[in-house]
PDB file of N, CA and C in Angstrom:
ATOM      1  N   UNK A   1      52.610  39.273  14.076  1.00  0.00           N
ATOM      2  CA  UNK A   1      52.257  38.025  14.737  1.00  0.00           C
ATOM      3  C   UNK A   1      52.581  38.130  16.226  1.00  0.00           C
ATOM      4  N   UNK A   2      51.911  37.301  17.087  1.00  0.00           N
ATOM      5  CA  UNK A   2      51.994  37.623  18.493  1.00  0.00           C
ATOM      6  C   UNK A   2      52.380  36.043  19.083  1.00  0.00           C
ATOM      7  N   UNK A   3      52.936  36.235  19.577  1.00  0.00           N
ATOM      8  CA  UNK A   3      53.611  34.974  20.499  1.00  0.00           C
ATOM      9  C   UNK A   3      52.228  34.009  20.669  1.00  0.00           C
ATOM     10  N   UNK A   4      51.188  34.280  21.281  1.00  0.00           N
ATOM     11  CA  UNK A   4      49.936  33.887  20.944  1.00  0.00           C
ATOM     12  C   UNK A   4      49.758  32.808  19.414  1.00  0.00           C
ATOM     13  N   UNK A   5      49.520  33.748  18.598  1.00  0.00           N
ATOM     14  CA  UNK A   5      49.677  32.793  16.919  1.00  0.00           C
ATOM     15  C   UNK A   5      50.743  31.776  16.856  1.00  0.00           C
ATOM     16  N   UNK A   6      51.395  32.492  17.424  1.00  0.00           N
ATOM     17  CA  UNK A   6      52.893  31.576  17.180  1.00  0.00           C
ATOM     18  C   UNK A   6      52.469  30.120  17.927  1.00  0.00           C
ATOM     19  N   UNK A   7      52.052  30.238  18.983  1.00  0.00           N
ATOM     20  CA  UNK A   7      51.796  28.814  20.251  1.00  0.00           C
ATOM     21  C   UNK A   7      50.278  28.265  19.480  1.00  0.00           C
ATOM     22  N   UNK A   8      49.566  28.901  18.411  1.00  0.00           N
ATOM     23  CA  UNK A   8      48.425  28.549  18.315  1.00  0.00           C
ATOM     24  C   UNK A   8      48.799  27.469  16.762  1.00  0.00           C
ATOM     25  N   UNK A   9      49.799  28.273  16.524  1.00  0.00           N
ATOM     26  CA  UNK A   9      50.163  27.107  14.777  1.00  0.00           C
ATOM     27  C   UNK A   9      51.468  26.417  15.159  1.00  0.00           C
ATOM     28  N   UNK A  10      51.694  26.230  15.917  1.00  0.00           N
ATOM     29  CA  UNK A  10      52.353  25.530  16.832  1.00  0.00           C
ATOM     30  C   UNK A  10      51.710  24.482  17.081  1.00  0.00           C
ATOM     31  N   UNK A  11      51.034  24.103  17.629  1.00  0.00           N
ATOM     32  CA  UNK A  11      49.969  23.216  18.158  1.00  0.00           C
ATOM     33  C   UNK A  11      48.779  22.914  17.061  1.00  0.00           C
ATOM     34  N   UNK A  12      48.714  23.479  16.005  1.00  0.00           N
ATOM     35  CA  UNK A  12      48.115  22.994  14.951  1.00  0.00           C
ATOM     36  C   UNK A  12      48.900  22.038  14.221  1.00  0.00           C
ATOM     37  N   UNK A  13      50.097  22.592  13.996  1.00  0.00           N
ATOM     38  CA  UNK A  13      51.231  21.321  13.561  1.00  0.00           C
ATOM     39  C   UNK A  13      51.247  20.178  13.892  1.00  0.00           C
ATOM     40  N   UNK A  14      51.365  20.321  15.710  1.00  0.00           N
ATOM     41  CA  UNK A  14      51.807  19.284  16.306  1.00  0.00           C
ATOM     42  C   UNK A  14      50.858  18.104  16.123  1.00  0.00           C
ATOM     43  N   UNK A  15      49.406  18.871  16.400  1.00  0.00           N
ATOM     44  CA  UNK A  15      48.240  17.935  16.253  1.00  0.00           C
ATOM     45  C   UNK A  15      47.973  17.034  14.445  1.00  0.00           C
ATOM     46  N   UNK A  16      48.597  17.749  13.405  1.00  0.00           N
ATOM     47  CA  UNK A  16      48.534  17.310  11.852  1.00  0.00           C
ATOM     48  C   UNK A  16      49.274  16.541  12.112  1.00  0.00           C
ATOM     49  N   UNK A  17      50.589  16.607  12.819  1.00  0.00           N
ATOM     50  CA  UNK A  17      51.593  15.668  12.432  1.00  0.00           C
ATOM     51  C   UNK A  17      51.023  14.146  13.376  1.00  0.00           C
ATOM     52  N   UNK A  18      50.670  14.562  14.341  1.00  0.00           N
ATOM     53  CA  UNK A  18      50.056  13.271  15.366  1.00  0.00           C
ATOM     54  C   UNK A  18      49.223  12.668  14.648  1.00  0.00           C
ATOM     55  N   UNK A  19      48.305  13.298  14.321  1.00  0.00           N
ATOM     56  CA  UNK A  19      47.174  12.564  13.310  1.00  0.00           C
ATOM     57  C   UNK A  19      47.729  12.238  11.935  1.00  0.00           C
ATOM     58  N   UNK A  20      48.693  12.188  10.955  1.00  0.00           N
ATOM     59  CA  UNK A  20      49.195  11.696  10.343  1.00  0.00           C
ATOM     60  C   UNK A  20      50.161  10.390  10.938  1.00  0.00           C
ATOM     61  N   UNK A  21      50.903  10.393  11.882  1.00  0.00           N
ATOM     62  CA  UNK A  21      51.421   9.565  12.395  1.00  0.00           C
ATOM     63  C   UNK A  21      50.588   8.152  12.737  1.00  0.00           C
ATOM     64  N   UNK A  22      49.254   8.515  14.133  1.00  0.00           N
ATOM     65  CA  UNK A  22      48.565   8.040  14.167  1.00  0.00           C
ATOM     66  C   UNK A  22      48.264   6.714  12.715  1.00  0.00           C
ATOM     67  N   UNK A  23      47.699   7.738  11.723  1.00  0.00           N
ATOM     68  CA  UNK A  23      47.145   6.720  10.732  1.00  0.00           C
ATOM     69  C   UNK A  23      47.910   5.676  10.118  1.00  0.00           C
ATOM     70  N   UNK A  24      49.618   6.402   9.873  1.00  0.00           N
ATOM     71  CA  UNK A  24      50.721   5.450   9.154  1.00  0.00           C
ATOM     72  C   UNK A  24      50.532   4.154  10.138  1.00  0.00           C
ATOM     73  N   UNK A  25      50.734   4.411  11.658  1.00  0.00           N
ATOM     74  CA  UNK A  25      50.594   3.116  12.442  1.00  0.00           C
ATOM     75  C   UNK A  25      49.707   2.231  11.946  1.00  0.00           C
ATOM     76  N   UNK A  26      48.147   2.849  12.198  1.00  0.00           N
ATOM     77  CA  UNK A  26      47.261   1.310  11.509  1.00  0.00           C
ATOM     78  C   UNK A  26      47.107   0.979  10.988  1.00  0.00           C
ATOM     79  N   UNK A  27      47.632   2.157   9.778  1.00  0.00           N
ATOM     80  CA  UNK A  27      47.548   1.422   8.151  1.00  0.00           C
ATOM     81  C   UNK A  27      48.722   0.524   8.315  1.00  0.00           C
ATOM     82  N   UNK A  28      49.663   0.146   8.794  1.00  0.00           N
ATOM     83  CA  UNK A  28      51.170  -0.662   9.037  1.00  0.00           C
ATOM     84  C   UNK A  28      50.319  -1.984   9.972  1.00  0.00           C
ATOM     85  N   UNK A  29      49.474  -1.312  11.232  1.00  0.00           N
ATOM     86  CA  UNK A  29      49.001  -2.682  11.809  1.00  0.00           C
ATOM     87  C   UNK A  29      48.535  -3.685  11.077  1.00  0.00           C
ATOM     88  N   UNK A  30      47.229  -2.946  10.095  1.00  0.00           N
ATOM     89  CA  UNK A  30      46.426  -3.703   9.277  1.00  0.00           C
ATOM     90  C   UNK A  30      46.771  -4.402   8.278  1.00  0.00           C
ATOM     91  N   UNK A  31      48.022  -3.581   7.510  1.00  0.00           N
ATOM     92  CA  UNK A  31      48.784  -4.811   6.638  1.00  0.00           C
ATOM     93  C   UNK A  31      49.496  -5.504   7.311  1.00  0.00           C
ATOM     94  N   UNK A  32      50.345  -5.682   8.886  1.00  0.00           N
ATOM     95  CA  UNK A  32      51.196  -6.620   9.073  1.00  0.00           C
ATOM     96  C   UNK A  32      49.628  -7.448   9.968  1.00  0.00           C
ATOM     97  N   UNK A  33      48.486  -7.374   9.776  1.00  0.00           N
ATOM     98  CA  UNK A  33      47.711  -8.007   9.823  1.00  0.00           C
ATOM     99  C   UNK A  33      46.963  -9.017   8.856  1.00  0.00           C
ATOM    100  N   UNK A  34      46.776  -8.503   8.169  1.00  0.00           N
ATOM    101  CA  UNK A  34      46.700  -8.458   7.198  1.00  0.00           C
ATOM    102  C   UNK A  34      47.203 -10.165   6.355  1.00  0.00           C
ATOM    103  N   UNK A  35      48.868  -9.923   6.500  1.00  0.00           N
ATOM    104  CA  UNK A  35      49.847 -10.870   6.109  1.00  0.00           C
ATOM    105  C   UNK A  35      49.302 -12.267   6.589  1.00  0.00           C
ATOM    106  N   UNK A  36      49.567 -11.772   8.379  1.00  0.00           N
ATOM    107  CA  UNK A  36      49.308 -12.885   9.607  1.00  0.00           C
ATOM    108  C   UNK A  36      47.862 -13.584   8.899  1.00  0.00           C
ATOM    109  N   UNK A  37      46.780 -13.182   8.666  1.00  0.00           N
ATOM    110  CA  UNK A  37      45.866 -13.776   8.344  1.00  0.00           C
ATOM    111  C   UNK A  37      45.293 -14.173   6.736  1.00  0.00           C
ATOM    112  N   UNK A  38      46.377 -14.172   5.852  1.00  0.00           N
ATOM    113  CA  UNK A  38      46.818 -14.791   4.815  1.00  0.00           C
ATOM    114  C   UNK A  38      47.370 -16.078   5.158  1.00  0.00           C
ATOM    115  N   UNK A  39      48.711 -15.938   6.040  1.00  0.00           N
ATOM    116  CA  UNK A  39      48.960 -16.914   6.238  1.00  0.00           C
ATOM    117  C   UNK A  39      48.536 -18.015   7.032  1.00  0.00           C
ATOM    118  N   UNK A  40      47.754 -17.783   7.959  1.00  0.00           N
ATOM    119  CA  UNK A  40      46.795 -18.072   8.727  1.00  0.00           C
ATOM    120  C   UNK A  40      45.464 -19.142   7.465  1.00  0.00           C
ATOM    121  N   UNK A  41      45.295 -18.201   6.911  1.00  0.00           N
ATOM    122  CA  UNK A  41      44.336 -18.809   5.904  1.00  0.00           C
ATOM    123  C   UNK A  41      44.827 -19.837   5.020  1.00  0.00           C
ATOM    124  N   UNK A  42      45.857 -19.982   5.125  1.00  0.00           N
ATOM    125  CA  UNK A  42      47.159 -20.726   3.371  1.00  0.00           C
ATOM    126  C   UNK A  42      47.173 -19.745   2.024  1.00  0.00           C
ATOM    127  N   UNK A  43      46.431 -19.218   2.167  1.00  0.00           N
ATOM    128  CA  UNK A  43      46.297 -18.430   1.108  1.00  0.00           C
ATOM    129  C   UNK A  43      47.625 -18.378   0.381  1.00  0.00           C
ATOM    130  N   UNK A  44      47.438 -18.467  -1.227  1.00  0.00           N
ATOM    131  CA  UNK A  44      49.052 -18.321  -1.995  1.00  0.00           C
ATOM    132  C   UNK A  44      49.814 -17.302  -1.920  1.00  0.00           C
ATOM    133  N   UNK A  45      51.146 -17.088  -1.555  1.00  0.00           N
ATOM    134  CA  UNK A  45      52.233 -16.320  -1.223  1.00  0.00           C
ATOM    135  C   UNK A  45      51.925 -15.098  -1.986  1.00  0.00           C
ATOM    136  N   UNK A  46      51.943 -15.689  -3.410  1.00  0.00           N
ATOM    137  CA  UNK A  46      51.169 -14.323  -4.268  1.00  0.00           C
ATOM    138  C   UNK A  46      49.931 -13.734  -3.830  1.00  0.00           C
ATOM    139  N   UNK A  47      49.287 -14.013  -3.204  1.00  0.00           N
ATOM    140  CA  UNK A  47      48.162 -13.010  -3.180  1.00  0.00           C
ATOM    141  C   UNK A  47      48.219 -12.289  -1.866  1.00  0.00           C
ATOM    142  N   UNK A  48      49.164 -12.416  -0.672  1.00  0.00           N
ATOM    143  CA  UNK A  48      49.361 -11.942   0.642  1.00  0.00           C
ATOM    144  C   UNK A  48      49.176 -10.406   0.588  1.00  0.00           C
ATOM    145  N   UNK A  49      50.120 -10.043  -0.524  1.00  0.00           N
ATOM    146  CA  UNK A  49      49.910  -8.653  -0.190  1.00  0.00           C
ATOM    147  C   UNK A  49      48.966  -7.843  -0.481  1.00  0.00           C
ATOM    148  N   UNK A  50      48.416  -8.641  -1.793  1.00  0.00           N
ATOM    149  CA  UNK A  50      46.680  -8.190  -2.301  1.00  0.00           C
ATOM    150  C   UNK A  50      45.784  -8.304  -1.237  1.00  0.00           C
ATOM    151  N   UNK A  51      45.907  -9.257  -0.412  1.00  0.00           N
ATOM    152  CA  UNK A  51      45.035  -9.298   0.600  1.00  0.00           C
ATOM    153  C   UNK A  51      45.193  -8.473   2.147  1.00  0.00           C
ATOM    154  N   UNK A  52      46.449  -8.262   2.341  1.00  0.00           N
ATOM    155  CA  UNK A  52      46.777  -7.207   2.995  1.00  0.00           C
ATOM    156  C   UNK A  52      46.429  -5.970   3.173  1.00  0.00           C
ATOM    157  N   UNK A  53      46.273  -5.287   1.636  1.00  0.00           N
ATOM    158  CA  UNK A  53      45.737  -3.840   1.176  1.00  0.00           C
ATOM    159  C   UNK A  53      44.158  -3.834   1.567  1.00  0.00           C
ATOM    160  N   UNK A  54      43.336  -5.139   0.944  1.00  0.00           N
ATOM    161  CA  UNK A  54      42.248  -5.341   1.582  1.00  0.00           C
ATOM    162  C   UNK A  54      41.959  -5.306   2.910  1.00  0.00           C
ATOM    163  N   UNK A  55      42.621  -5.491   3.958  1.00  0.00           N
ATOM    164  CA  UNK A  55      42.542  -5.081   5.282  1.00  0.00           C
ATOM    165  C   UNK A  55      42.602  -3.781   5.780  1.00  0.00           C
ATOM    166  N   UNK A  56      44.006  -3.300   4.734  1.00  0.00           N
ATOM    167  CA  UNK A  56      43.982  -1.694   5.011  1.00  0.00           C
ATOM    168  C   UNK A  56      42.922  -0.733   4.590  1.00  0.00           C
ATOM    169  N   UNK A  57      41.947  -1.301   3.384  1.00  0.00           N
ATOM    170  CA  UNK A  57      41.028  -0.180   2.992  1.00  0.00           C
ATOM    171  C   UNK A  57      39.708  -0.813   3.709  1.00  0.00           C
ATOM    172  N   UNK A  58      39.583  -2.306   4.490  1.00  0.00           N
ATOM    173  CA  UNK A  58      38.410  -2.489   5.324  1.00  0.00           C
ATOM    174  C   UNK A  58      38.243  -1.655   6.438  1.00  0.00           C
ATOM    175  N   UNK A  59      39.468  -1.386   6.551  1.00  0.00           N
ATOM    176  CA  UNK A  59      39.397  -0.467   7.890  1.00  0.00           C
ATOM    177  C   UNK A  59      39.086   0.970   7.929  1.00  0.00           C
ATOM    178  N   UNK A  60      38.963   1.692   6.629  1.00  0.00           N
ATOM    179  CA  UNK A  60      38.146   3.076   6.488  1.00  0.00           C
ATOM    180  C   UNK A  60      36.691   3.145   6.158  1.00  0.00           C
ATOM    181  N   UNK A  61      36.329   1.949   6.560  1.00  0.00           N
ATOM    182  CA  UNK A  61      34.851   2.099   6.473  1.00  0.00           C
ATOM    183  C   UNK A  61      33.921   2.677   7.213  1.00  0.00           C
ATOM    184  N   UNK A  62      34.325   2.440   8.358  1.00  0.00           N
ATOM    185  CA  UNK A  62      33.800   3.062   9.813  1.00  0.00           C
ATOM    186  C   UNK A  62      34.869   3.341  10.624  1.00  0.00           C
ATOM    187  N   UNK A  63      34.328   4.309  11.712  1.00  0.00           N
ATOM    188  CA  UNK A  63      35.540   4.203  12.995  1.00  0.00           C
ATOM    189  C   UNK A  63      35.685   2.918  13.867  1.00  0.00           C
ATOM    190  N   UNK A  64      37.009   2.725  14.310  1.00  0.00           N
ATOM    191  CA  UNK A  64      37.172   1.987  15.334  1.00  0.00           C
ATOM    192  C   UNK A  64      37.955   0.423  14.317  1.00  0.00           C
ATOM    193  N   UNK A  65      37.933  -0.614  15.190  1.00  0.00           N
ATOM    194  CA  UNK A  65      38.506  -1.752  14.885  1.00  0.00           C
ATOM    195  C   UNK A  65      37.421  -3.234  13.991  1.00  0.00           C
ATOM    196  N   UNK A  66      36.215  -2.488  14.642  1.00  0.00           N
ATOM    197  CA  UNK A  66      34.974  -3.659  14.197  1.00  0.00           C
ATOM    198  C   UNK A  66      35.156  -3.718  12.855  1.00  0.00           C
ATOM    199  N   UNK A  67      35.058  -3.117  11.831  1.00  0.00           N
ATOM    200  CA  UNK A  67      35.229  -3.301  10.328  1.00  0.00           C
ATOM    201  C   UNK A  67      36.430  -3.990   9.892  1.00  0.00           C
ATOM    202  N   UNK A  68      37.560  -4.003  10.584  1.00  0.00           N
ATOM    203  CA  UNK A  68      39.105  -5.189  10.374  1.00  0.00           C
ATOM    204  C   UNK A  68      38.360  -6.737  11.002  1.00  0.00           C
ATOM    205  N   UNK A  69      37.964  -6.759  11.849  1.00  0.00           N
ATOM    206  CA  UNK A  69      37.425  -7.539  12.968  1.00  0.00           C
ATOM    207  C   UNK A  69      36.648  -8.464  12.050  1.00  0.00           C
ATOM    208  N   UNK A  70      36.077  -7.738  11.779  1.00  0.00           N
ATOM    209  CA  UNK A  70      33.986  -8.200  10.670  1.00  0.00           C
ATOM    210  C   UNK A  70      34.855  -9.251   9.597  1.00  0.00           C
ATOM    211  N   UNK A  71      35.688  -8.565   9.246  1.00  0.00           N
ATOM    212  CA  UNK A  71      36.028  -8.845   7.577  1.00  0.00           C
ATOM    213  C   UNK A  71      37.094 -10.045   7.594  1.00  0.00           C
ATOM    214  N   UNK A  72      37.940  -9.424   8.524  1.00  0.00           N
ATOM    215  CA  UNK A  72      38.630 -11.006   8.900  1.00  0.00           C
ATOM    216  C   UNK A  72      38.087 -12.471   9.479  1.00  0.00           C
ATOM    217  N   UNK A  73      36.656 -12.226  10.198  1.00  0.00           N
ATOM    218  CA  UNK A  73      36.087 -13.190  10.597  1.00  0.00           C
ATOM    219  C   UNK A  73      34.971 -14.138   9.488  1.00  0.00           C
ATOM    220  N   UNK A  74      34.831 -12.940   8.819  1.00  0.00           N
ATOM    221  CA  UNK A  74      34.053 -13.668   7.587  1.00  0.00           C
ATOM    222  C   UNK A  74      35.055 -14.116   6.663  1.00  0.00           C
ATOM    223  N   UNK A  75      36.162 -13.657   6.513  1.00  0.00           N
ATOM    224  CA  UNK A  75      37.265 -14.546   5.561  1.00  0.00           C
ATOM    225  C   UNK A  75      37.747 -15.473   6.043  1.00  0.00           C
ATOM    226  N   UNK A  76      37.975 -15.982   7.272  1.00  0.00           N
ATOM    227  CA  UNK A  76      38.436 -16.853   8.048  1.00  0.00           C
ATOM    228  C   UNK A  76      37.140 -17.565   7.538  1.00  0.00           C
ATOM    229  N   UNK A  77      36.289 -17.559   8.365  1.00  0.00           N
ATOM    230  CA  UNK A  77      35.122 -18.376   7.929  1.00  0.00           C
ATOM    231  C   UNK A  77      34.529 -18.902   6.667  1.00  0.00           C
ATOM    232  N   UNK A  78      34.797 -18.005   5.428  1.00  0.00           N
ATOM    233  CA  UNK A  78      34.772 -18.692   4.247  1.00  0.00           C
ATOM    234  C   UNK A  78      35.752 -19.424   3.729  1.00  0.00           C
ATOM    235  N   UNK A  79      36.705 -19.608   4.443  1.00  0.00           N
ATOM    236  CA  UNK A  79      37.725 -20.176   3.939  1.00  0.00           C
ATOM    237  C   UNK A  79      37.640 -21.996   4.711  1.00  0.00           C
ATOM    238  N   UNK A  80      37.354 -21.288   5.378  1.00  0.00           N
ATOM    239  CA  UNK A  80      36.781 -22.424   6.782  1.00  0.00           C
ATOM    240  C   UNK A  80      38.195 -23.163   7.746  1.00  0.00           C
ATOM    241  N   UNK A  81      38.390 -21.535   8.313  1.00  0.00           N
ATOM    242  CA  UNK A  81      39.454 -21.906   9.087  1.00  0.00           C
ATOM    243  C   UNK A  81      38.925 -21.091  10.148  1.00  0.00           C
ATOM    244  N   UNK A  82      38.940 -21.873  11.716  1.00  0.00           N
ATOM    245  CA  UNK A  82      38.356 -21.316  12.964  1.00  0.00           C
ATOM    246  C   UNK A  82      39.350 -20.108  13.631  1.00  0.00           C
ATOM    247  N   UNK A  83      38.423 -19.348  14.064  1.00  0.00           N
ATOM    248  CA  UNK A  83      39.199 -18.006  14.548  1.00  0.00           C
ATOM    249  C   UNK A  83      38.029 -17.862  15.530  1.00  0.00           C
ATOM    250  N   UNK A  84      38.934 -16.426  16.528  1.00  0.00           N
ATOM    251  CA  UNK A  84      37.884 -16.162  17.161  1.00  0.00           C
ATOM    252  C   UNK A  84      38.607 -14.709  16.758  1.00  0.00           C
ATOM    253  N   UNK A  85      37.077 -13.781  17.430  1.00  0.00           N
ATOM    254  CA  UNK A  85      37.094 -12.311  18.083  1.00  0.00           C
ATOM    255  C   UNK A  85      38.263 -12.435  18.603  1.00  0.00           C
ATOM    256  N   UNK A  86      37.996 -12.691  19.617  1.00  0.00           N
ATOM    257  CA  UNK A  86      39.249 -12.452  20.664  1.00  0.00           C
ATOM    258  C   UNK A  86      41.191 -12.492  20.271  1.00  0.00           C
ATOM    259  N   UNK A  87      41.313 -13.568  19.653  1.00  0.00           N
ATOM    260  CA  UNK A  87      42.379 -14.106  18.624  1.00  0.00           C
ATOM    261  C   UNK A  87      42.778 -12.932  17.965  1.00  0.00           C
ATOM    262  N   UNK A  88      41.637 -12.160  16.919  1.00  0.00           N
ATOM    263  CA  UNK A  88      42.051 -11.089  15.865  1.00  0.00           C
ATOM    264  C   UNK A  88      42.656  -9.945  16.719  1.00  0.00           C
ATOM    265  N   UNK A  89      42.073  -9.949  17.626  1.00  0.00           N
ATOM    266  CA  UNK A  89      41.796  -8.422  18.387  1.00  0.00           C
ATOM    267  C   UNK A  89      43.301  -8.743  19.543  1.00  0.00           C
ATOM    268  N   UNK A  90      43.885  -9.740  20.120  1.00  0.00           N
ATOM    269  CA  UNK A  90      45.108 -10.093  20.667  1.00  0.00           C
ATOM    270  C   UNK A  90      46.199  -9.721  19.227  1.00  0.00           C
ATOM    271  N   UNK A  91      45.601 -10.283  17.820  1.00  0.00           N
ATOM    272  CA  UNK A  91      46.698  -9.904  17.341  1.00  0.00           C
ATOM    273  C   UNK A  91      46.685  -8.565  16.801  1.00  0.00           C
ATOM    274  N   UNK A  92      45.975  -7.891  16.811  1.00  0.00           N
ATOM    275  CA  UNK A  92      45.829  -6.369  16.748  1.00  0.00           C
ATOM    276  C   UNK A  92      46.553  -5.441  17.123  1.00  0.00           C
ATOM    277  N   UNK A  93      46.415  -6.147  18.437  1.00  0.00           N
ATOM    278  CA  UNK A  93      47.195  -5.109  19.882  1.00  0.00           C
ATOM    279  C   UNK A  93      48.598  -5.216  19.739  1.00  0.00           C
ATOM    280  N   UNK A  94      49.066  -6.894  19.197  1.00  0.00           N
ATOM    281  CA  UNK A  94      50.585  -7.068  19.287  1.00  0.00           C
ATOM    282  C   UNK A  94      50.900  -6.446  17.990  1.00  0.00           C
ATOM    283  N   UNK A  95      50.512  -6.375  16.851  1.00  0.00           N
ATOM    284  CA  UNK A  95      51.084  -5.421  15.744  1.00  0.00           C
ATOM    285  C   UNK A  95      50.826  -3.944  15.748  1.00  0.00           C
ATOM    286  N   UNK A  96      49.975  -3.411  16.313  1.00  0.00           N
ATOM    287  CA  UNK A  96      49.562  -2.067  16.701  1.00  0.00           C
ATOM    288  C   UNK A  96      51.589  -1.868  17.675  1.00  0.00           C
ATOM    289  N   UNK A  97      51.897  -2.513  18.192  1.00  0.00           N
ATOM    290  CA  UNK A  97      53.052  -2.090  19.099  1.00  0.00           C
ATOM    291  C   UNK A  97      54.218  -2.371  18.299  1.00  0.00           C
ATOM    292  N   UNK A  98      53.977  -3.220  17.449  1.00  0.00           N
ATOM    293  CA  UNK A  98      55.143  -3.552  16.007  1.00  0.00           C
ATOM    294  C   UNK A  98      55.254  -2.550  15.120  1.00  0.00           C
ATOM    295  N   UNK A  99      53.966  -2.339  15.064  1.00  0.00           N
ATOM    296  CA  UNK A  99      53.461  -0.969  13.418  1.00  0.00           C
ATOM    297  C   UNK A  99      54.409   0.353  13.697  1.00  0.00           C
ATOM    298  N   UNK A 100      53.894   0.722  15.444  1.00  0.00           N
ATOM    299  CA  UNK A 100      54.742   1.873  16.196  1.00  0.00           C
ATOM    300  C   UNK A 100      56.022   1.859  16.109  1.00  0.00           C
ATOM    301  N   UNK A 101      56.328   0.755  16.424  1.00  0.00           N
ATOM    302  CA  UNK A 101      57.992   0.828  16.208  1.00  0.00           C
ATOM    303  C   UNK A 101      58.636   1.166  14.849  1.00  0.00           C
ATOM    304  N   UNK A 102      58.075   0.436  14.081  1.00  0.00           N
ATOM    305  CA  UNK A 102      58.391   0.236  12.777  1.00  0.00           C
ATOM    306  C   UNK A 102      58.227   1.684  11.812  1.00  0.00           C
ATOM    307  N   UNK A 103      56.879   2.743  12.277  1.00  0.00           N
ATOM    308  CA  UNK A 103      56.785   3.717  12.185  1.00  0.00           C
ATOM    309  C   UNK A 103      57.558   4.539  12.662  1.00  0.00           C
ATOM    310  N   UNK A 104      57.880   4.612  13.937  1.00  0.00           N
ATOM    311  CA  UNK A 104      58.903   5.628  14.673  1.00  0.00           C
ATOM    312  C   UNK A 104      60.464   4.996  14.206  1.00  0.00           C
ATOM    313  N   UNK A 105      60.824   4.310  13.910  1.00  0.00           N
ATOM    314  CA  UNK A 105      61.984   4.508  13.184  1.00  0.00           C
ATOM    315  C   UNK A 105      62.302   4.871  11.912  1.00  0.00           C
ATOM    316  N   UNK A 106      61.231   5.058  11.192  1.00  0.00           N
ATOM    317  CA  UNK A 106      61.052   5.467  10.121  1.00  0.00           C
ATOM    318  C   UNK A 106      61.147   6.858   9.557  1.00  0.00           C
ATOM    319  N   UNK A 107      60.633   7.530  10.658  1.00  0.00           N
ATOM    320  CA  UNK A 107      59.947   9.205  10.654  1.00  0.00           C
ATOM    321  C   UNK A 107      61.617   9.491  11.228  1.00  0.00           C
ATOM    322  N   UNK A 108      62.515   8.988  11.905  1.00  0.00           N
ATOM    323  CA  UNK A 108      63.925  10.050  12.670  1.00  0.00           C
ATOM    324  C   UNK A 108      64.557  10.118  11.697  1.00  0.00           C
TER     325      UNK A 108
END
């Protein structure tokens, strides 16, 4: 092996472990999203976390945030409680920085 290989699976690591990290975060955003818009909805205490998981697997549908976005706005709306875009996507950002934390103390 050459110092070369060595810096090359080196950096293959680093990048698996980032991209595993990465995902624990939004899967953590989307359920402490998840919650927020259970409760948001009234929805019964019992079903929060059922509905939580549902956020986490809306979000492997496509890339990006629009598929959490879509799904929360149409549940809000069938429920017939007013939301906006903007609202979901503010609380996104503030649990995306909760999820991190909550993740990085987790992983030391």
């Amino acid at each position: 092996m050459t110092s070369f290989d060595d810096r090359e699976r080196g950096f293959e690591g680093k990048f698996k472990h980032d991209q595993e990290l990465g995902f624990k975060i939004s899967a953590r955003r989307n359920k402490l999203l998840g919650l927020w818009a259970a409760k948001e909805m009234k929805l019964p205490a019992a079903e929060h976390d059922a509905y939580a998981k549902s956020v986490v697997m809306a979000d492997l549908e496509k890339p990006g945030d629009d598929d959490v976005v879509d799904k929360l706005l149409a549940d809000f709306k069938a429920k017939g409680v007013e939301m906006t875009d903007h609202r979901i996507r503010h609380q996104l950002s503030e649990f995306r920085e909760i999820a991190r934390q909550q993740v990085m103390s987790e992983v030391k």
